[in-house]
N, C-alpha and C. Protein backbone atom coordinates (compact mmCIF):
# COMPACT_ATOMS: atom_id res chain seq x y z
N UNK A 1 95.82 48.31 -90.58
CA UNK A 1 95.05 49.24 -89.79
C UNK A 1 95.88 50.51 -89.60
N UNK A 2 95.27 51.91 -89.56
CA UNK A 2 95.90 52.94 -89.35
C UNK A 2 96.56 52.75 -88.07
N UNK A 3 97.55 53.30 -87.63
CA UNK A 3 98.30 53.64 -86.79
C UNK A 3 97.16 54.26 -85.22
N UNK A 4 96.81 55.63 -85.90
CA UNK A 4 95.76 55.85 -84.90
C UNK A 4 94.40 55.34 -84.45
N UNK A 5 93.88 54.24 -85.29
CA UNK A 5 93.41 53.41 -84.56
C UNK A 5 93.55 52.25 -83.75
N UNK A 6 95.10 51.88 -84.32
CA UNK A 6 95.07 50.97 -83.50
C UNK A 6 95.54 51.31 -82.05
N UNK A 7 96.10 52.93 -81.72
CA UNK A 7 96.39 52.87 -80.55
C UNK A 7 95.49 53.13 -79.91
N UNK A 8 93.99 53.56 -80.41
CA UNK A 8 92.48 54.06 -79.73
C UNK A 8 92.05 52.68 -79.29
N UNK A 9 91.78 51.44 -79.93
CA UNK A 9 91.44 50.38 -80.18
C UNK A 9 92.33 49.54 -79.12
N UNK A 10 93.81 49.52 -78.77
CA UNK A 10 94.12 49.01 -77.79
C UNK A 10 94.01 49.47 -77.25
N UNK A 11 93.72 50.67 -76.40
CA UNK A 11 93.56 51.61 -75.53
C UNK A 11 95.14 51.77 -75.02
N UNK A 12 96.04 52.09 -75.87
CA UNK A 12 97.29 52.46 -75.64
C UNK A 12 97.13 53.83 -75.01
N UNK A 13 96.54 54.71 -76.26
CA UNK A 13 96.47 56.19 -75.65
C UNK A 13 94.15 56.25 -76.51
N UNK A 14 93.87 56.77 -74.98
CA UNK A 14 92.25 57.02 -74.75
C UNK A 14 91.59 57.38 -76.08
N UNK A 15 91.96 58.66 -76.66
CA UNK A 15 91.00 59.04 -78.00
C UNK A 15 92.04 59.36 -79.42
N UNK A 16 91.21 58.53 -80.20
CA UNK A 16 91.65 58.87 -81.80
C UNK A 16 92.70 59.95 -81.78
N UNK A 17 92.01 61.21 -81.32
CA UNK A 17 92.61 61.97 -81.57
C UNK A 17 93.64 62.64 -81.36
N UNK A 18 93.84 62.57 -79.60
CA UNK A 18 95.00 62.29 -79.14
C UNK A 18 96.46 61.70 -79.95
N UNK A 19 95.86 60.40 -80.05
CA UNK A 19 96.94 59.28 -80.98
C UNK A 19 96.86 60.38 -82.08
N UNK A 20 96.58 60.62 -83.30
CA UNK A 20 96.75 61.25 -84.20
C UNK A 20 97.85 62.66 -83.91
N UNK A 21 97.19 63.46 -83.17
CA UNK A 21 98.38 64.65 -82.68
C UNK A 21 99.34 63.94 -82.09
N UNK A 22 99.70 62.78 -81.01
CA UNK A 22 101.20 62.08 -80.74
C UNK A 22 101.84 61.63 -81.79
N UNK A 23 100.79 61.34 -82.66
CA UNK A 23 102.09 60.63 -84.23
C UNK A 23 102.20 61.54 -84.98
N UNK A 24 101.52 62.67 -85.42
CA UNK A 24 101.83 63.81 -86.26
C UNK A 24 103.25 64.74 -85.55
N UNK A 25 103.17 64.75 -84.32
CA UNK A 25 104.28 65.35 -83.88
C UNK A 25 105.57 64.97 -83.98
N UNK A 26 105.77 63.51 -84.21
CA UNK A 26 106.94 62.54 -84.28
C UNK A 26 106.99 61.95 -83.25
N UNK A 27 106.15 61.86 -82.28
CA UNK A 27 106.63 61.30 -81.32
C UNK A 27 106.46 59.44 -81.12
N UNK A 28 106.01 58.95 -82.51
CA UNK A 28 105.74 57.33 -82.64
C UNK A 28 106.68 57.36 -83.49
N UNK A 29 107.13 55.89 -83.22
CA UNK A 29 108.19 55.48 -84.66
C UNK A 29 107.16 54.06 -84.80
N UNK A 30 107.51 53.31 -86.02
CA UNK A 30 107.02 52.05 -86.76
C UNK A 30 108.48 51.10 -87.34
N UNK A 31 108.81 50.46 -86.34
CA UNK A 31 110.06 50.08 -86.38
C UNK A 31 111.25 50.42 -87.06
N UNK A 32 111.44 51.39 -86.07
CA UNK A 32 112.46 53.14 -85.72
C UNK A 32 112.27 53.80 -86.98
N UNK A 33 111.44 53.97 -87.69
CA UNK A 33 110.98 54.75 -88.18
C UNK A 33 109.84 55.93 -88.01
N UNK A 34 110.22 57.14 -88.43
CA UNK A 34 109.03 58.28 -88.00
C UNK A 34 107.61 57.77 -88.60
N UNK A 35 106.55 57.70 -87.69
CA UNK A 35 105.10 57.20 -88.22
C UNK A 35 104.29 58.44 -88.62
N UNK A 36 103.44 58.49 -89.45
CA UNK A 36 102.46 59.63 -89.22
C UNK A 36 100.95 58.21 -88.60
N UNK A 37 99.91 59.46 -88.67
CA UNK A 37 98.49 58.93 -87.83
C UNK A 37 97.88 58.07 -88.95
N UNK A 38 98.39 58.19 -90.39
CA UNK A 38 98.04 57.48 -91.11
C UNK A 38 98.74 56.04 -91.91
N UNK A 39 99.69 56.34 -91.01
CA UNK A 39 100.94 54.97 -91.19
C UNK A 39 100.30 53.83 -90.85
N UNK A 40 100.54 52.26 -91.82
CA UNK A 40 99.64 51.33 -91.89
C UNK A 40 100.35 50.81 -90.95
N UNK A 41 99.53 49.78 -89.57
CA UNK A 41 100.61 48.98 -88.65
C UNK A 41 100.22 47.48 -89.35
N UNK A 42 101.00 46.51 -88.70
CA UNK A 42 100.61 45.18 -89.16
C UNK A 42 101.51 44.05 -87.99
N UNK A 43 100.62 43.22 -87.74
CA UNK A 43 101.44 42.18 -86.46
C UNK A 43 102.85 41.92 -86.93
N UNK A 44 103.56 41.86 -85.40
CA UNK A 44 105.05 42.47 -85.35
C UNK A 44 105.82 43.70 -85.84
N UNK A 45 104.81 44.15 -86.06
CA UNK A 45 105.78 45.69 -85.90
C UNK A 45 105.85 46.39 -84.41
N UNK A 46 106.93 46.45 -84.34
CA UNK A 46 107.38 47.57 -82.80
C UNK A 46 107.17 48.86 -82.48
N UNK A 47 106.40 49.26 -81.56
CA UNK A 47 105.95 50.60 -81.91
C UNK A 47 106.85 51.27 -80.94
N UNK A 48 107.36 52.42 -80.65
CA UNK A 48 107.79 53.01 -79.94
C UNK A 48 107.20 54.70 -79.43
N UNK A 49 106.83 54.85 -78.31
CA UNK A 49 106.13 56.00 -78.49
C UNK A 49 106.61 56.75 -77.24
N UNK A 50 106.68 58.25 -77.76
CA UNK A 50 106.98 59.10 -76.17
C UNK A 50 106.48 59.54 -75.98
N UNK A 51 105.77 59.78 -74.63
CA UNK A 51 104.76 60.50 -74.04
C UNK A 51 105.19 61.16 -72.64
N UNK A 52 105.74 62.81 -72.96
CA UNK A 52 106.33 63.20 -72.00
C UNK A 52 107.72 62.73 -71.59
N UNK A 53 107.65 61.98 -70.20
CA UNK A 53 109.28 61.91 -69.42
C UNK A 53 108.90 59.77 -70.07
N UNK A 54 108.26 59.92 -70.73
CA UNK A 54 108.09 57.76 -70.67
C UNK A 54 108.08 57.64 -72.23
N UNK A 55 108.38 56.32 -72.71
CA UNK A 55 108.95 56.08 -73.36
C UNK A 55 108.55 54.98 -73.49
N UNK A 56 107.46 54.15 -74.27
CA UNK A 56 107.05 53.17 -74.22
C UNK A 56 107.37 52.12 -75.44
N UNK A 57 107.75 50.81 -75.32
CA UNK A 57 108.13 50.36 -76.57
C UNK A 57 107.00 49.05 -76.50
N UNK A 58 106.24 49.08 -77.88
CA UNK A 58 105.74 47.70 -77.78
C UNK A 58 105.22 46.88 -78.96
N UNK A 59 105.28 45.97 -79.02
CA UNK A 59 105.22 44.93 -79.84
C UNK A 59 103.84 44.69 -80.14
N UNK A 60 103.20 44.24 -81.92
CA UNK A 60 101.85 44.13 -82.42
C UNK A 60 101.40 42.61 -82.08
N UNK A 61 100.48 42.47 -81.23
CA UNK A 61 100.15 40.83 -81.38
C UNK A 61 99.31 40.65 -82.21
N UNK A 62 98.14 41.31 -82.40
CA UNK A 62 97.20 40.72 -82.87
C UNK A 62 96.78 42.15 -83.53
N UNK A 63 95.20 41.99 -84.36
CA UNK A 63 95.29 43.50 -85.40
C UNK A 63 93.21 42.88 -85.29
N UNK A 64 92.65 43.65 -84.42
CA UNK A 64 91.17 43.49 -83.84
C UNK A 64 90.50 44.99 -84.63
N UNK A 65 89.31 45.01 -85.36
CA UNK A 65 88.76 46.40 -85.47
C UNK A 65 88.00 46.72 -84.07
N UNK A 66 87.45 46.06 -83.70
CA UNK A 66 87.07 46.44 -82.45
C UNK A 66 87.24 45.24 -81.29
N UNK A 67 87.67 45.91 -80.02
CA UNK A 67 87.55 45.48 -78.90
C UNK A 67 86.72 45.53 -77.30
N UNK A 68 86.82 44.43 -76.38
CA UNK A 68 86.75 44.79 -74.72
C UNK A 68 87.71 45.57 -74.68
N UNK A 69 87.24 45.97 -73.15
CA UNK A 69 88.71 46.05 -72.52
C UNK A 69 89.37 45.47 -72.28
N UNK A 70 89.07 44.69 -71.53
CA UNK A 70 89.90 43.16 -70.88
C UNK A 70 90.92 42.85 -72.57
N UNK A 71 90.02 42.43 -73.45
CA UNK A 71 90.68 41.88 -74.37
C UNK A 71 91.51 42.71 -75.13
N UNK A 72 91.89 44.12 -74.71
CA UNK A 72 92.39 45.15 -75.74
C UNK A 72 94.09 44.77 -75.47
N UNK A 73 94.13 44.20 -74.29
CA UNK A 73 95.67 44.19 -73.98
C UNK A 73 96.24 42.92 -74.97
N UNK A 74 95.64 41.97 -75.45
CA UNK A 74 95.91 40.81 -76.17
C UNK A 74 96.12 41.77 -77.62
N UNK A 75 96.08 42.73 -77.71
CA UNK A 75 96.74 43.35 -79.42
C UNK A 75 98.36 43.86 -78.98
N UNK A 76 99.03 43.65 -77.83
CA UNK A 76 99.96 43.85 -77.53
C UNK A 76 100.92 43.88 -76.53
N UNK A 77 102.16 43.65 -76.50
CA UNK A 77 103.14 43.31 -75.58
C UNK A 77 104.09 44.16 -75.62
N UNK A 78 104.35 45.14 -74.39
CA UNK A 78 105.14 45.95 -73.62
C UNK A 78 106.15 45.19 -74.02
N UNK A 79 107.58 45.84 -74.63
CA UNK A 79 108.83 45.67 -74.90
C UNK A 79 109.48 46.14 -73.75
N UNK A 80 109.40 47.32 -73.52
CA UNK A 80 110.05 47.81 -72.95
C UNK A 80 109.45 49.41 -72.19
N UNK A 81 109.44 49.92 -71.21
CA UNK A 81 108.78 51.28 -70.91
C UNK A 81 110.22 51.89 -69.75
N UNK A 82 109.77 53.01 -70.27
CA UNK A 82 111.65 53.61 -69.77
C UNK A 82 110.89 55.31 -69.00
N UNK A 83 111.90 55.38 -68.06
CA UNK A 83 111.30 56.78 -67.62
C UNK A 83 112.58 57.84 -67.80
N UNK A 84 112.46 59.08 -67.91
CA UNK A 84 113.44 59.69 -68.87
C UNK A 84 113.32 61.03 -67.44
N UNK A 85 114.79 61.14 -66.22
CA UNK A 85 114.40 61.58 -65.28
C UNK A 85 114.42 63.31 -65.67
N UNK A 86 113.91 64.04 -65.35
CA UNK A 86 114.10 65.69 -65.43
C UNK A 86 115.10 66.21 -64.26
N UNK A 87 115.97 67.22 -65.19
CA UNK A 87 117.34 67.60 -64.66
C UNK A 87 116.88 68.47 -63.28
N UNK A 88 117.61 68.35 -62.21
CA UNK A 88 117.32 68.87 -61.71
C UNK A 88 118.97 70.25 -61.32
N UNK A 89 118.49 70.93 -60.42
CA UNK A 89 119.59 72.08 -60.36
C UNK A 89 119.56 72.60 -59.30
C-alpha cells in the first residue's frame, strides 16, 4: 500500500493529502529511510514521522484498504512519540 494511504486510512494524519505533502517534504522515514507519498509500506515496517515540535514513531500491524474508526488503530502501534521543546531566550 502507498505510504499516503496508509496514513489517511489509519487516520494517522486526516487527509491524503496532507500525508502526501508530510512525506514529499522528508519529513517520514520507512525504516530510517527518506519515504516519498509513493513509497510502498508493508507490515513491520517502522514509520517515523515529524510533525512540527512531535515526533512520532510507529510500527505496521496490519495493511486494511479500508477502515472504522475504532478499528483504524489495529493497523498500528505507537513506538515511540517524543516532543522536541522550542528554545527559549
Amino acid at each position: 500500500m502507498r505510504l499516503d494511504k496508509f496514513l489517511k486510512v489509519s487516520r494517522i494524519i486526516k487527509r491524503r493529502t496532507i500525508a502526501k505533502e508530510v512525506a514529499d517534504k522528508g519529513r517520514i522515514q520507512i525504516n530510517g529511510m527518506p519515504a516519498k507519498s509513493s513509497s510502498d509500506v508493508k507490515v513491520g515496517d517502522e514509520l517515523t514521522i515529524a510533525f512540527g515540535n512531535k515526533t512520532l514513531v510507529v510500527k505496521i500491524d496490519k495493511i486494511v484498504e479500508t477502515t472504522k474508526k475504532d478499528e483504524s488503530k489495529e493497523m498500528f502501534s505507537i513506538v515511540s512519540e517524543t516532543y522536541r521543546e522550542e528554545p527559549t531566550n
